[in-house]
PDB file of N, CA and C in Angstrom:
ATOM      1  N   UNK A   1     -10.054 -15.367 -12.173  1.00  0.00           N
ATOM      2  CA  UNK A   1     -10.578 -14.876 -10.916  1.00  0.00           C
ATOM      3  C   UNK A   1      -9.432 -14.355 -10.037  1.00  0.00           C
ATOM      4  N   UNK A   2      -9.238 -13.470  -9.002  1.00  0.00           N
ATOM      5  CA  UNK A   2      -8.605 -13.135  -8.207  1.00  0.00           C
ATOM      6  C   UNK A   2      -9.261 -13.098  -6.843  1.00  0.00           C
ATOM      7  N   UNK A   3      -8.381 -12.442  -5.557  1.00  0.00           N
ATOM      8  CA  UNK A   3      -8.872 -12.406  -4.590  1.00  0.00           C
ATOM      9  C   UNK A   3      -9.991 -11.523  -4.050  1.00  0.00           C
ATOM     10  N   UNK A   4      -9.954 -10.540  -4.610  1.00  0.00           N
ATOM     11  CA  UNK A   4     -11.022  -9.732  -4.488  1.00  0.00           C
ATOM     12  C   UNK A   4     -12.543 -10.572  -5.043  1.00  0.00           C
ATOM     13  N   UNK A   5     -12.892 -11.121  -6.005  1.00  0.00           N
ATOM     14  CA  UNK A   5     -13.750 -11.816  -6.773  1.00  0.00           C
ATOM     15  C   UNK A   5     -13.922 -12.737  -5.301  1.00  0.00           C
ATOM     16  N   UNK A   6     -13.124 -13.739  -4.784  1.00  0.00           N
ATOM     17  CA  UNK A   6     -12.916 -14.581  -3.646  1.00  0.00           C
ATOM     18  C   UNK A   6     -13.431 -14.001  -2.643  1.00  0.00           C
ATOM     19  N   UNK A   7     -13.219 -12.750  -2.172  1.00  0.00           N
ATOM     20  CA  UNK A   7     -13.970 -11.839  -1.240  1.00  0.00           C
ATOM     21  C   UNK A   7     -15.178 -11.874  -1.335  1.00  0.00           C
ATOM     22  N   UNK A   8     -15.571 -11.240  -2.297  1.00  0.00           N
ATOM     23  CA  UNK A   8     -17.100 -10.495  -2.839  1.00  0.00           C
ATOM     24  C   UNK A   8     -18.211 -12.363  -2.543  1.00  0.00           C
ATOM     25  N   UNK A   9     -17.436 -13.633  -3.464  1.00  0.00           N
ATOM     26  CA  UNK A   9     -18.110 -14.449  -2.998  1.00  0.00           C
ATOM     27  C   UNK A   9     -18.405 -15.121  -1.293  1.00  0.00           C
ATOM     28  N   UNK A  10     -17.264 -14.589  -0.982  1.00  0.00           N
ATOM     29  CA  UNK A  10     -17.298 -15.348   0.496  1.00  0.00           C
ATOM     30  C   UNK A  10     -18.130 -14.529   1.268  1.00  0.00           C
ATOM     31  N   UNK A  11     -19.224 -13.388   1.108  1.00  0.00           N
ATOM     32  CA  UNK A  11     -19.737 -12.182   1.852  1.00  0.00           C
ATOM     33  C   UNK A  11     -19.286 -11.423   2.025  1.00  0.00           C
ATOM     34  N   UNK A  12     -17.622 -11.291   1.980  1.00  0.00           N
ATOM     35  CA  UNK A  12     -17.346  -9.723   3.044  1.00  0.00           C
ATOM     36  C   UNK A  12     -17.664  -8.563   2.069  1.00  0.00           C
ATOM     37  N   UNK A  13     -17.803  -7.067   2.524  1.00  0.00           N
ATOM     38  CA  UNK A  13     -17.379  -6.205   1.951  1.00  0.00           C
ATOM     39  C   UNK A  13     -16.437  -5.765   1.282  1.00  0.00           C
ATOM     40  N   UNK A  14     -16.378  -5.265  -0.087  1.00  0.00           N
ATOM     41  CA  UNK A  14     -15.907  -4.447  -1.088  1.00  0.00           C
ATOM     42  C   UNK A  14     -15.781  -3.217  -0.936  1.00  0.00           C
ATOM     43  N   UNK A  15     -14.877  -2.464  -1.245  1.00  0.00           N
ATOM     44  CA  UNK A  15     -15.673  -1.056  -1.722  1.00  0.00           C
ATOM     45  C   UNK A  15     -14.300  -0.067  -1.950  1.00  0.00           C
ATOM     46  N   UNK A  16     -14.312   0.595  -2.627  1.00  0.00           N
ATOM     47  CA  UNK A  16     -13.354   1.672  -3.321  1.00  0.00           C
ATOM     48  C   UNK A  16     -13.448   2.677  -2.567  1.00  0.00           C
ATOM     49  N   UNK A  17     -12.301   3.420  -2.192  1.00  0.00           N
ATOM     50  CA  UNK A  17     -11.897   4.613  -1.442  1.00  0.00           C
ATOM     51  C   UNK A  17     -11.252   5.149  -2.068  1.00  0.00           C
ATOM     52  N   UNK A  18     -10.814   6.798  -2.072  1.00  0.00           N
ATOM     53  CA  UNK A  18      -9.966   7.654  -3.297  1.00  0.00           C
ATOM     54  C   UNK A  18      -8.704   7.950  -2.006  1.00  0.00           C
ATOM     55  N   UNK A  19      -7.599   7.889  -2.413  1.00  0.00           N
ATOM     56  CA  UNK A  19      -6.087   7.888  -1.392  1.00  0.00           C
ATOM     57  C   UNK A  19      -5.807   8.999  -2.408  1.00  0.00           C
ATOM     58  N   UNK A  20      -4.807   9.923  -1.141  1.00  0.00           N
ATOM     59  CA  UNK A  20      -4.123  10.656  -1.282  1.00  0.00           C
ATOM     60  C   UNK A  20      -2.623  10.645  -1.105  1.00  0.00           C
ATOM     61  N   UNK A  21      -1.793  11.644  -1.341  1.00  0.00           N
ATOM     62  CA  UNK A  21      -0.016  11.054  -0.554  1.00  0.00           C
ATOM     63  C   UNK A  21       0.446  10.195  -1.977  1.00  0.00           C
ATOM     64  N   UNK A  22       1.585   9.695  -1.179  1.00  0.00           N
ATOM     65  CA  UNK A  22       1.848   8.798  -2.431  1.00  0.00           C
ATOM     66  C   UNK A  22       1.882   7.365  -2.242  1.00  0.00           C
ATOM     67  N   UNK A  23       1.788   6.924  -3.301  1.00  0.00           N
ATOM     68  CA  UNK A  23       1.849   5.020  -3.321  1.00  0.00           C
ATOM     69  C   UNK A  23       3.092   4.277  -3.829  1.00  0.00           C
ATOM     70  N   UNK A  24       3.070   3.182  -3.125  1.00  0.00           N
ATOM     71  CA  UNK A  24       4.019   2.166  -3.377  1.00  0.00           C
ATOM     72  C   UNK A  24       3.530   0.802  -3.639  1.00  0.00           C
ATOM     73  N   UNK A  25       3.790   0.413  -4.767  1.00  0.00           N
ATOM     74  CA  UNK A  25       3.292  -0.766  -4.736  1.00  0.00           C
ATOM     75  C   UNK A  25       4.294  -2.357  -4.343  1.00  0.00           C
ATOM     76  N   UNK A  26       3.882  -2.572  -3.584  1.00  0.00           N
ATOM     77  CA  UNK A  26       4.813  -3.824  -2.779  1.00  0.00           C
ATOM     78  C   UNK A  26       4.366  -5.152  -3.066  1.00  0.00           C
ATOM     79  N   UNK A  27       5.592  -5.109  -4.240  1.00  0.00           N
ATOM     80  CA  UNK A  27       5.319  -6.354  -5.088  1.00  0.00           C
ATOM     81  C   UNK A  27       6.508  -7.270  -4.311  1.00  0.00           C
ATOM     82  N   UNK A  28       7.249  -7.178  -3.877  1.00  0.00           N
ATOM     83  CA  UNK A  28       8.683  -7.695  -3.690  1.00  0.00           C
ATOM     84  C   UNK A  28       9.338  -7.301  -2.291  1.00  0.00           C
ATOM     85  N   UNK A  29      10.279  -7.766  -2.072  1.00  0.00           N
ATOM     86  CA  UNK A  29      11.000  -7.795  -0.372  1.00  0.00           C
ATOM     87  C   UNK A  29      11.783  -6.381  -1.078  1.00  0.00           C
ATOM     88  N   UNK A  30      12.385  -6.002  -2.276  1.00  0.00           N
ATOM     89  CA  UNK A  30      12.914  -5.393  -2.812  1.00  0.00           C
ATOM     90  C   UNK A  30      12.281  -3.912  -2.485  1.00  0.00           C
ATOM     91  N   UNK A  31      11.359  -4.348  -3.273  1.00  0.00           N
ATOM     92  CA  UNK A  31       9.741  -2.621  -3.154  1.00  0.00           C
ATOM     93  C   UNK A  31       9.559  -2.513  -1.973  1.00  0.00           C
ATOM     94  N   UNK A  32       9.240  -3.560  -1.019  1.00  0.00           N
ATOM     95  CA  UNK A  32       9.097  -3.001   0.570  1.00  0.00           C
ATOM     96  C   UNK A  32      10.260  -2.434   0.783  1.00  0.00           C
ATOM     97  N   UNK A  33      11.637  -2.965   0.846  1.00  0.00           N
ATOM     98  CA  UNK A  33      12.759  -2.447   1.445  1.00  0.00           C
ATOM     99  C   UNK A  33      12.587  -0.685   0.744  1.00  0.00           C
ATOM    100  N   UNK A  34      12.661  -0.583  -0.387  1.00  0.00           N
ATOM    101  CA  UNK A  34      12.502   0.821  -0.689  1.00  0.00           C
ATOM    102  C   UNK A  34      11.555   1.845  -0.212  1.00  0.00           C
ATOM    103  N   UNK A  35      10.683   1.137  -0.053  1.00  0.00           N
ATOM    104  CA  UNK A  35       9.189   1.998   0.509  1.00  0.00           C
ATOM    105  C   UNK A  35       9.677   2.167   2.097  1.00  0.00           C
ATOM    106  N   UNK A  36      10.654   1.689   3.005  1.00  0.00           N
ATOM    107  CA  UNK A  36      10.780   1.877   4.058  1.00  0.00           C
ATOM    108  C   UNK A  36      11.970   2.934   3.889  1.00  0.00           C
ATOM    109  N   UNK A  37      12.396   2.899   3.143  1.00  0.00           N
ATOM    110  CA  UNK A  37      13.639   4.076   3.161  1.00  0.00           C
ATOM    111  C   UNK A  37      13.142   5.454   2.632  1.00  0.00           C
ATOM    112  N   UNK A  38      12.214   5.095   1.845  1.00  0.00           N
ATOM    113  CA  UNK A  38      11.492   6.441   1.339  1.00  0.00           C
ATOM    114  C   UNK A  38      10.971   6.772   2.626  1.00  0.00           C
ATOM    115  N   UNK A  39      10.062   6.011   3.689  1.00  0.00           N
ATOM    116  CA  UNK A  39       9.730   6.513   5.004  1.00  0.00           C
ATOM    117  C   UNK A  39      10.773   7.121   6.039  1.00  0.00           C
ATOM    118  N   UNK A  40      11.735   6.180   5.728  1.00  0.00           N
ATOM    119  CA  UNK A  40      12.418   7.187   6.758  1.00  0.00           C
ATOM    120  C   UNK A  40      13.115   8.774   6.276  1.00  0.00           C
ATOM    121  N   UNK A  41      13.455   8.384   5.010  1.00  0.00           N
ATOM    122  CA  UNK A  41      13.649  10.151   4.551  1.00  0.00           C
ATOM    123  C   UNK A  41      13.049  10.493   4.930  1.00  0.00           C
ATOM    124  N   UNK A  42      11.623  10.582   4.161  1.00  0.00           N
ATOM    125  CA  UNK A  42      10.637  11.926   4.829  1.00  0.00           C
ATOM    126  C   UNK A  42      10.406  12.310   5.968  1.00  0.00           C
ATOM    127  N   UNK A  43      10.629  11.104   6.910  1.00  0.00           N
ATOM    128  CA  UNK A  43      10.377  11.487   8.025  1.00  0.00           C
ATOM    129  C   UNK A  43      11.853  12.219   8.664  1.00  0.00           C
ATOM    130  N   UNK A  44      12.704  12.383   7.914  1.00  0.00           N
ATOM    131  CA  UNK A  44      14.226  12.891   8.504  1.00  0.00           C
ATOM    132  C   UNK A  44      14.062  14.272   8.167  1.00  0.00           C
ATOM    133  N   UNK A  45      13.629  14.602   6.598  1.00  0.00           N
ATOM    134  CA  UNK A  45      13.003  15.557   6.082  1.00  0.00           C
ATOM    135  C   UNK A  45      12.225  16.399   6.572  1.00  0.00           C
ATOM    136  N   UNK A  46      11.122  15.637   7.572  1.00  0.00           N
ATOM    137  CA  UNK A  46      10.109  16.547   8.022  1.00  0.00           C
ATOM    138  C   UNK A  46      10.212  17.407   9.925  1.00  0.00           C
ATOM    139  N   UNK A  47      11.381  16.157   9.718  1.00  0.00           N
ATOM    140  CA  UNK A  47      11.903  16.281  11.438  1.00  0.00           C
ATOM    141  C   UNK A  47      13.198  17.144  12.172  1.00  0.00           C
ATOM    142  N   UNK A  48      13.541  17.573  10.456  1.00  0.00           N
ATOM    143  CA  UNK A  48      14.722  18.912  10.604  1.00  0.00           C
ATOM    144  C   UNK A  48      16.121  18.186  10.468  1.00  0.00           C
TER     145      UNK A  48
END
């Protein structure tokens, strides 16, 4: 079982949405730290 399964029993809502852009998956203090540096490039990138 996982948390979602834990959800669905406890009442709340479920439900699948389609994302665009890109993803990071933040498994680790490691993957966050990267996913914040990828943010700030782009945003250095997009800001000239």
């Amino acid at each position: 079982m996982n948390f979602i399964d834990d959800l669905i029993r406890e009442g709340h809502s479920v439900a699948a949405f389609e994302l665009s852009g890109h993803y990071v998956n933040l498994n680790d203090v490691a993957s966050l730290e990267a996913a914040q540096d990828a943010a700030i490039r782009r945003r250095l990138e997009n800001d000239g």
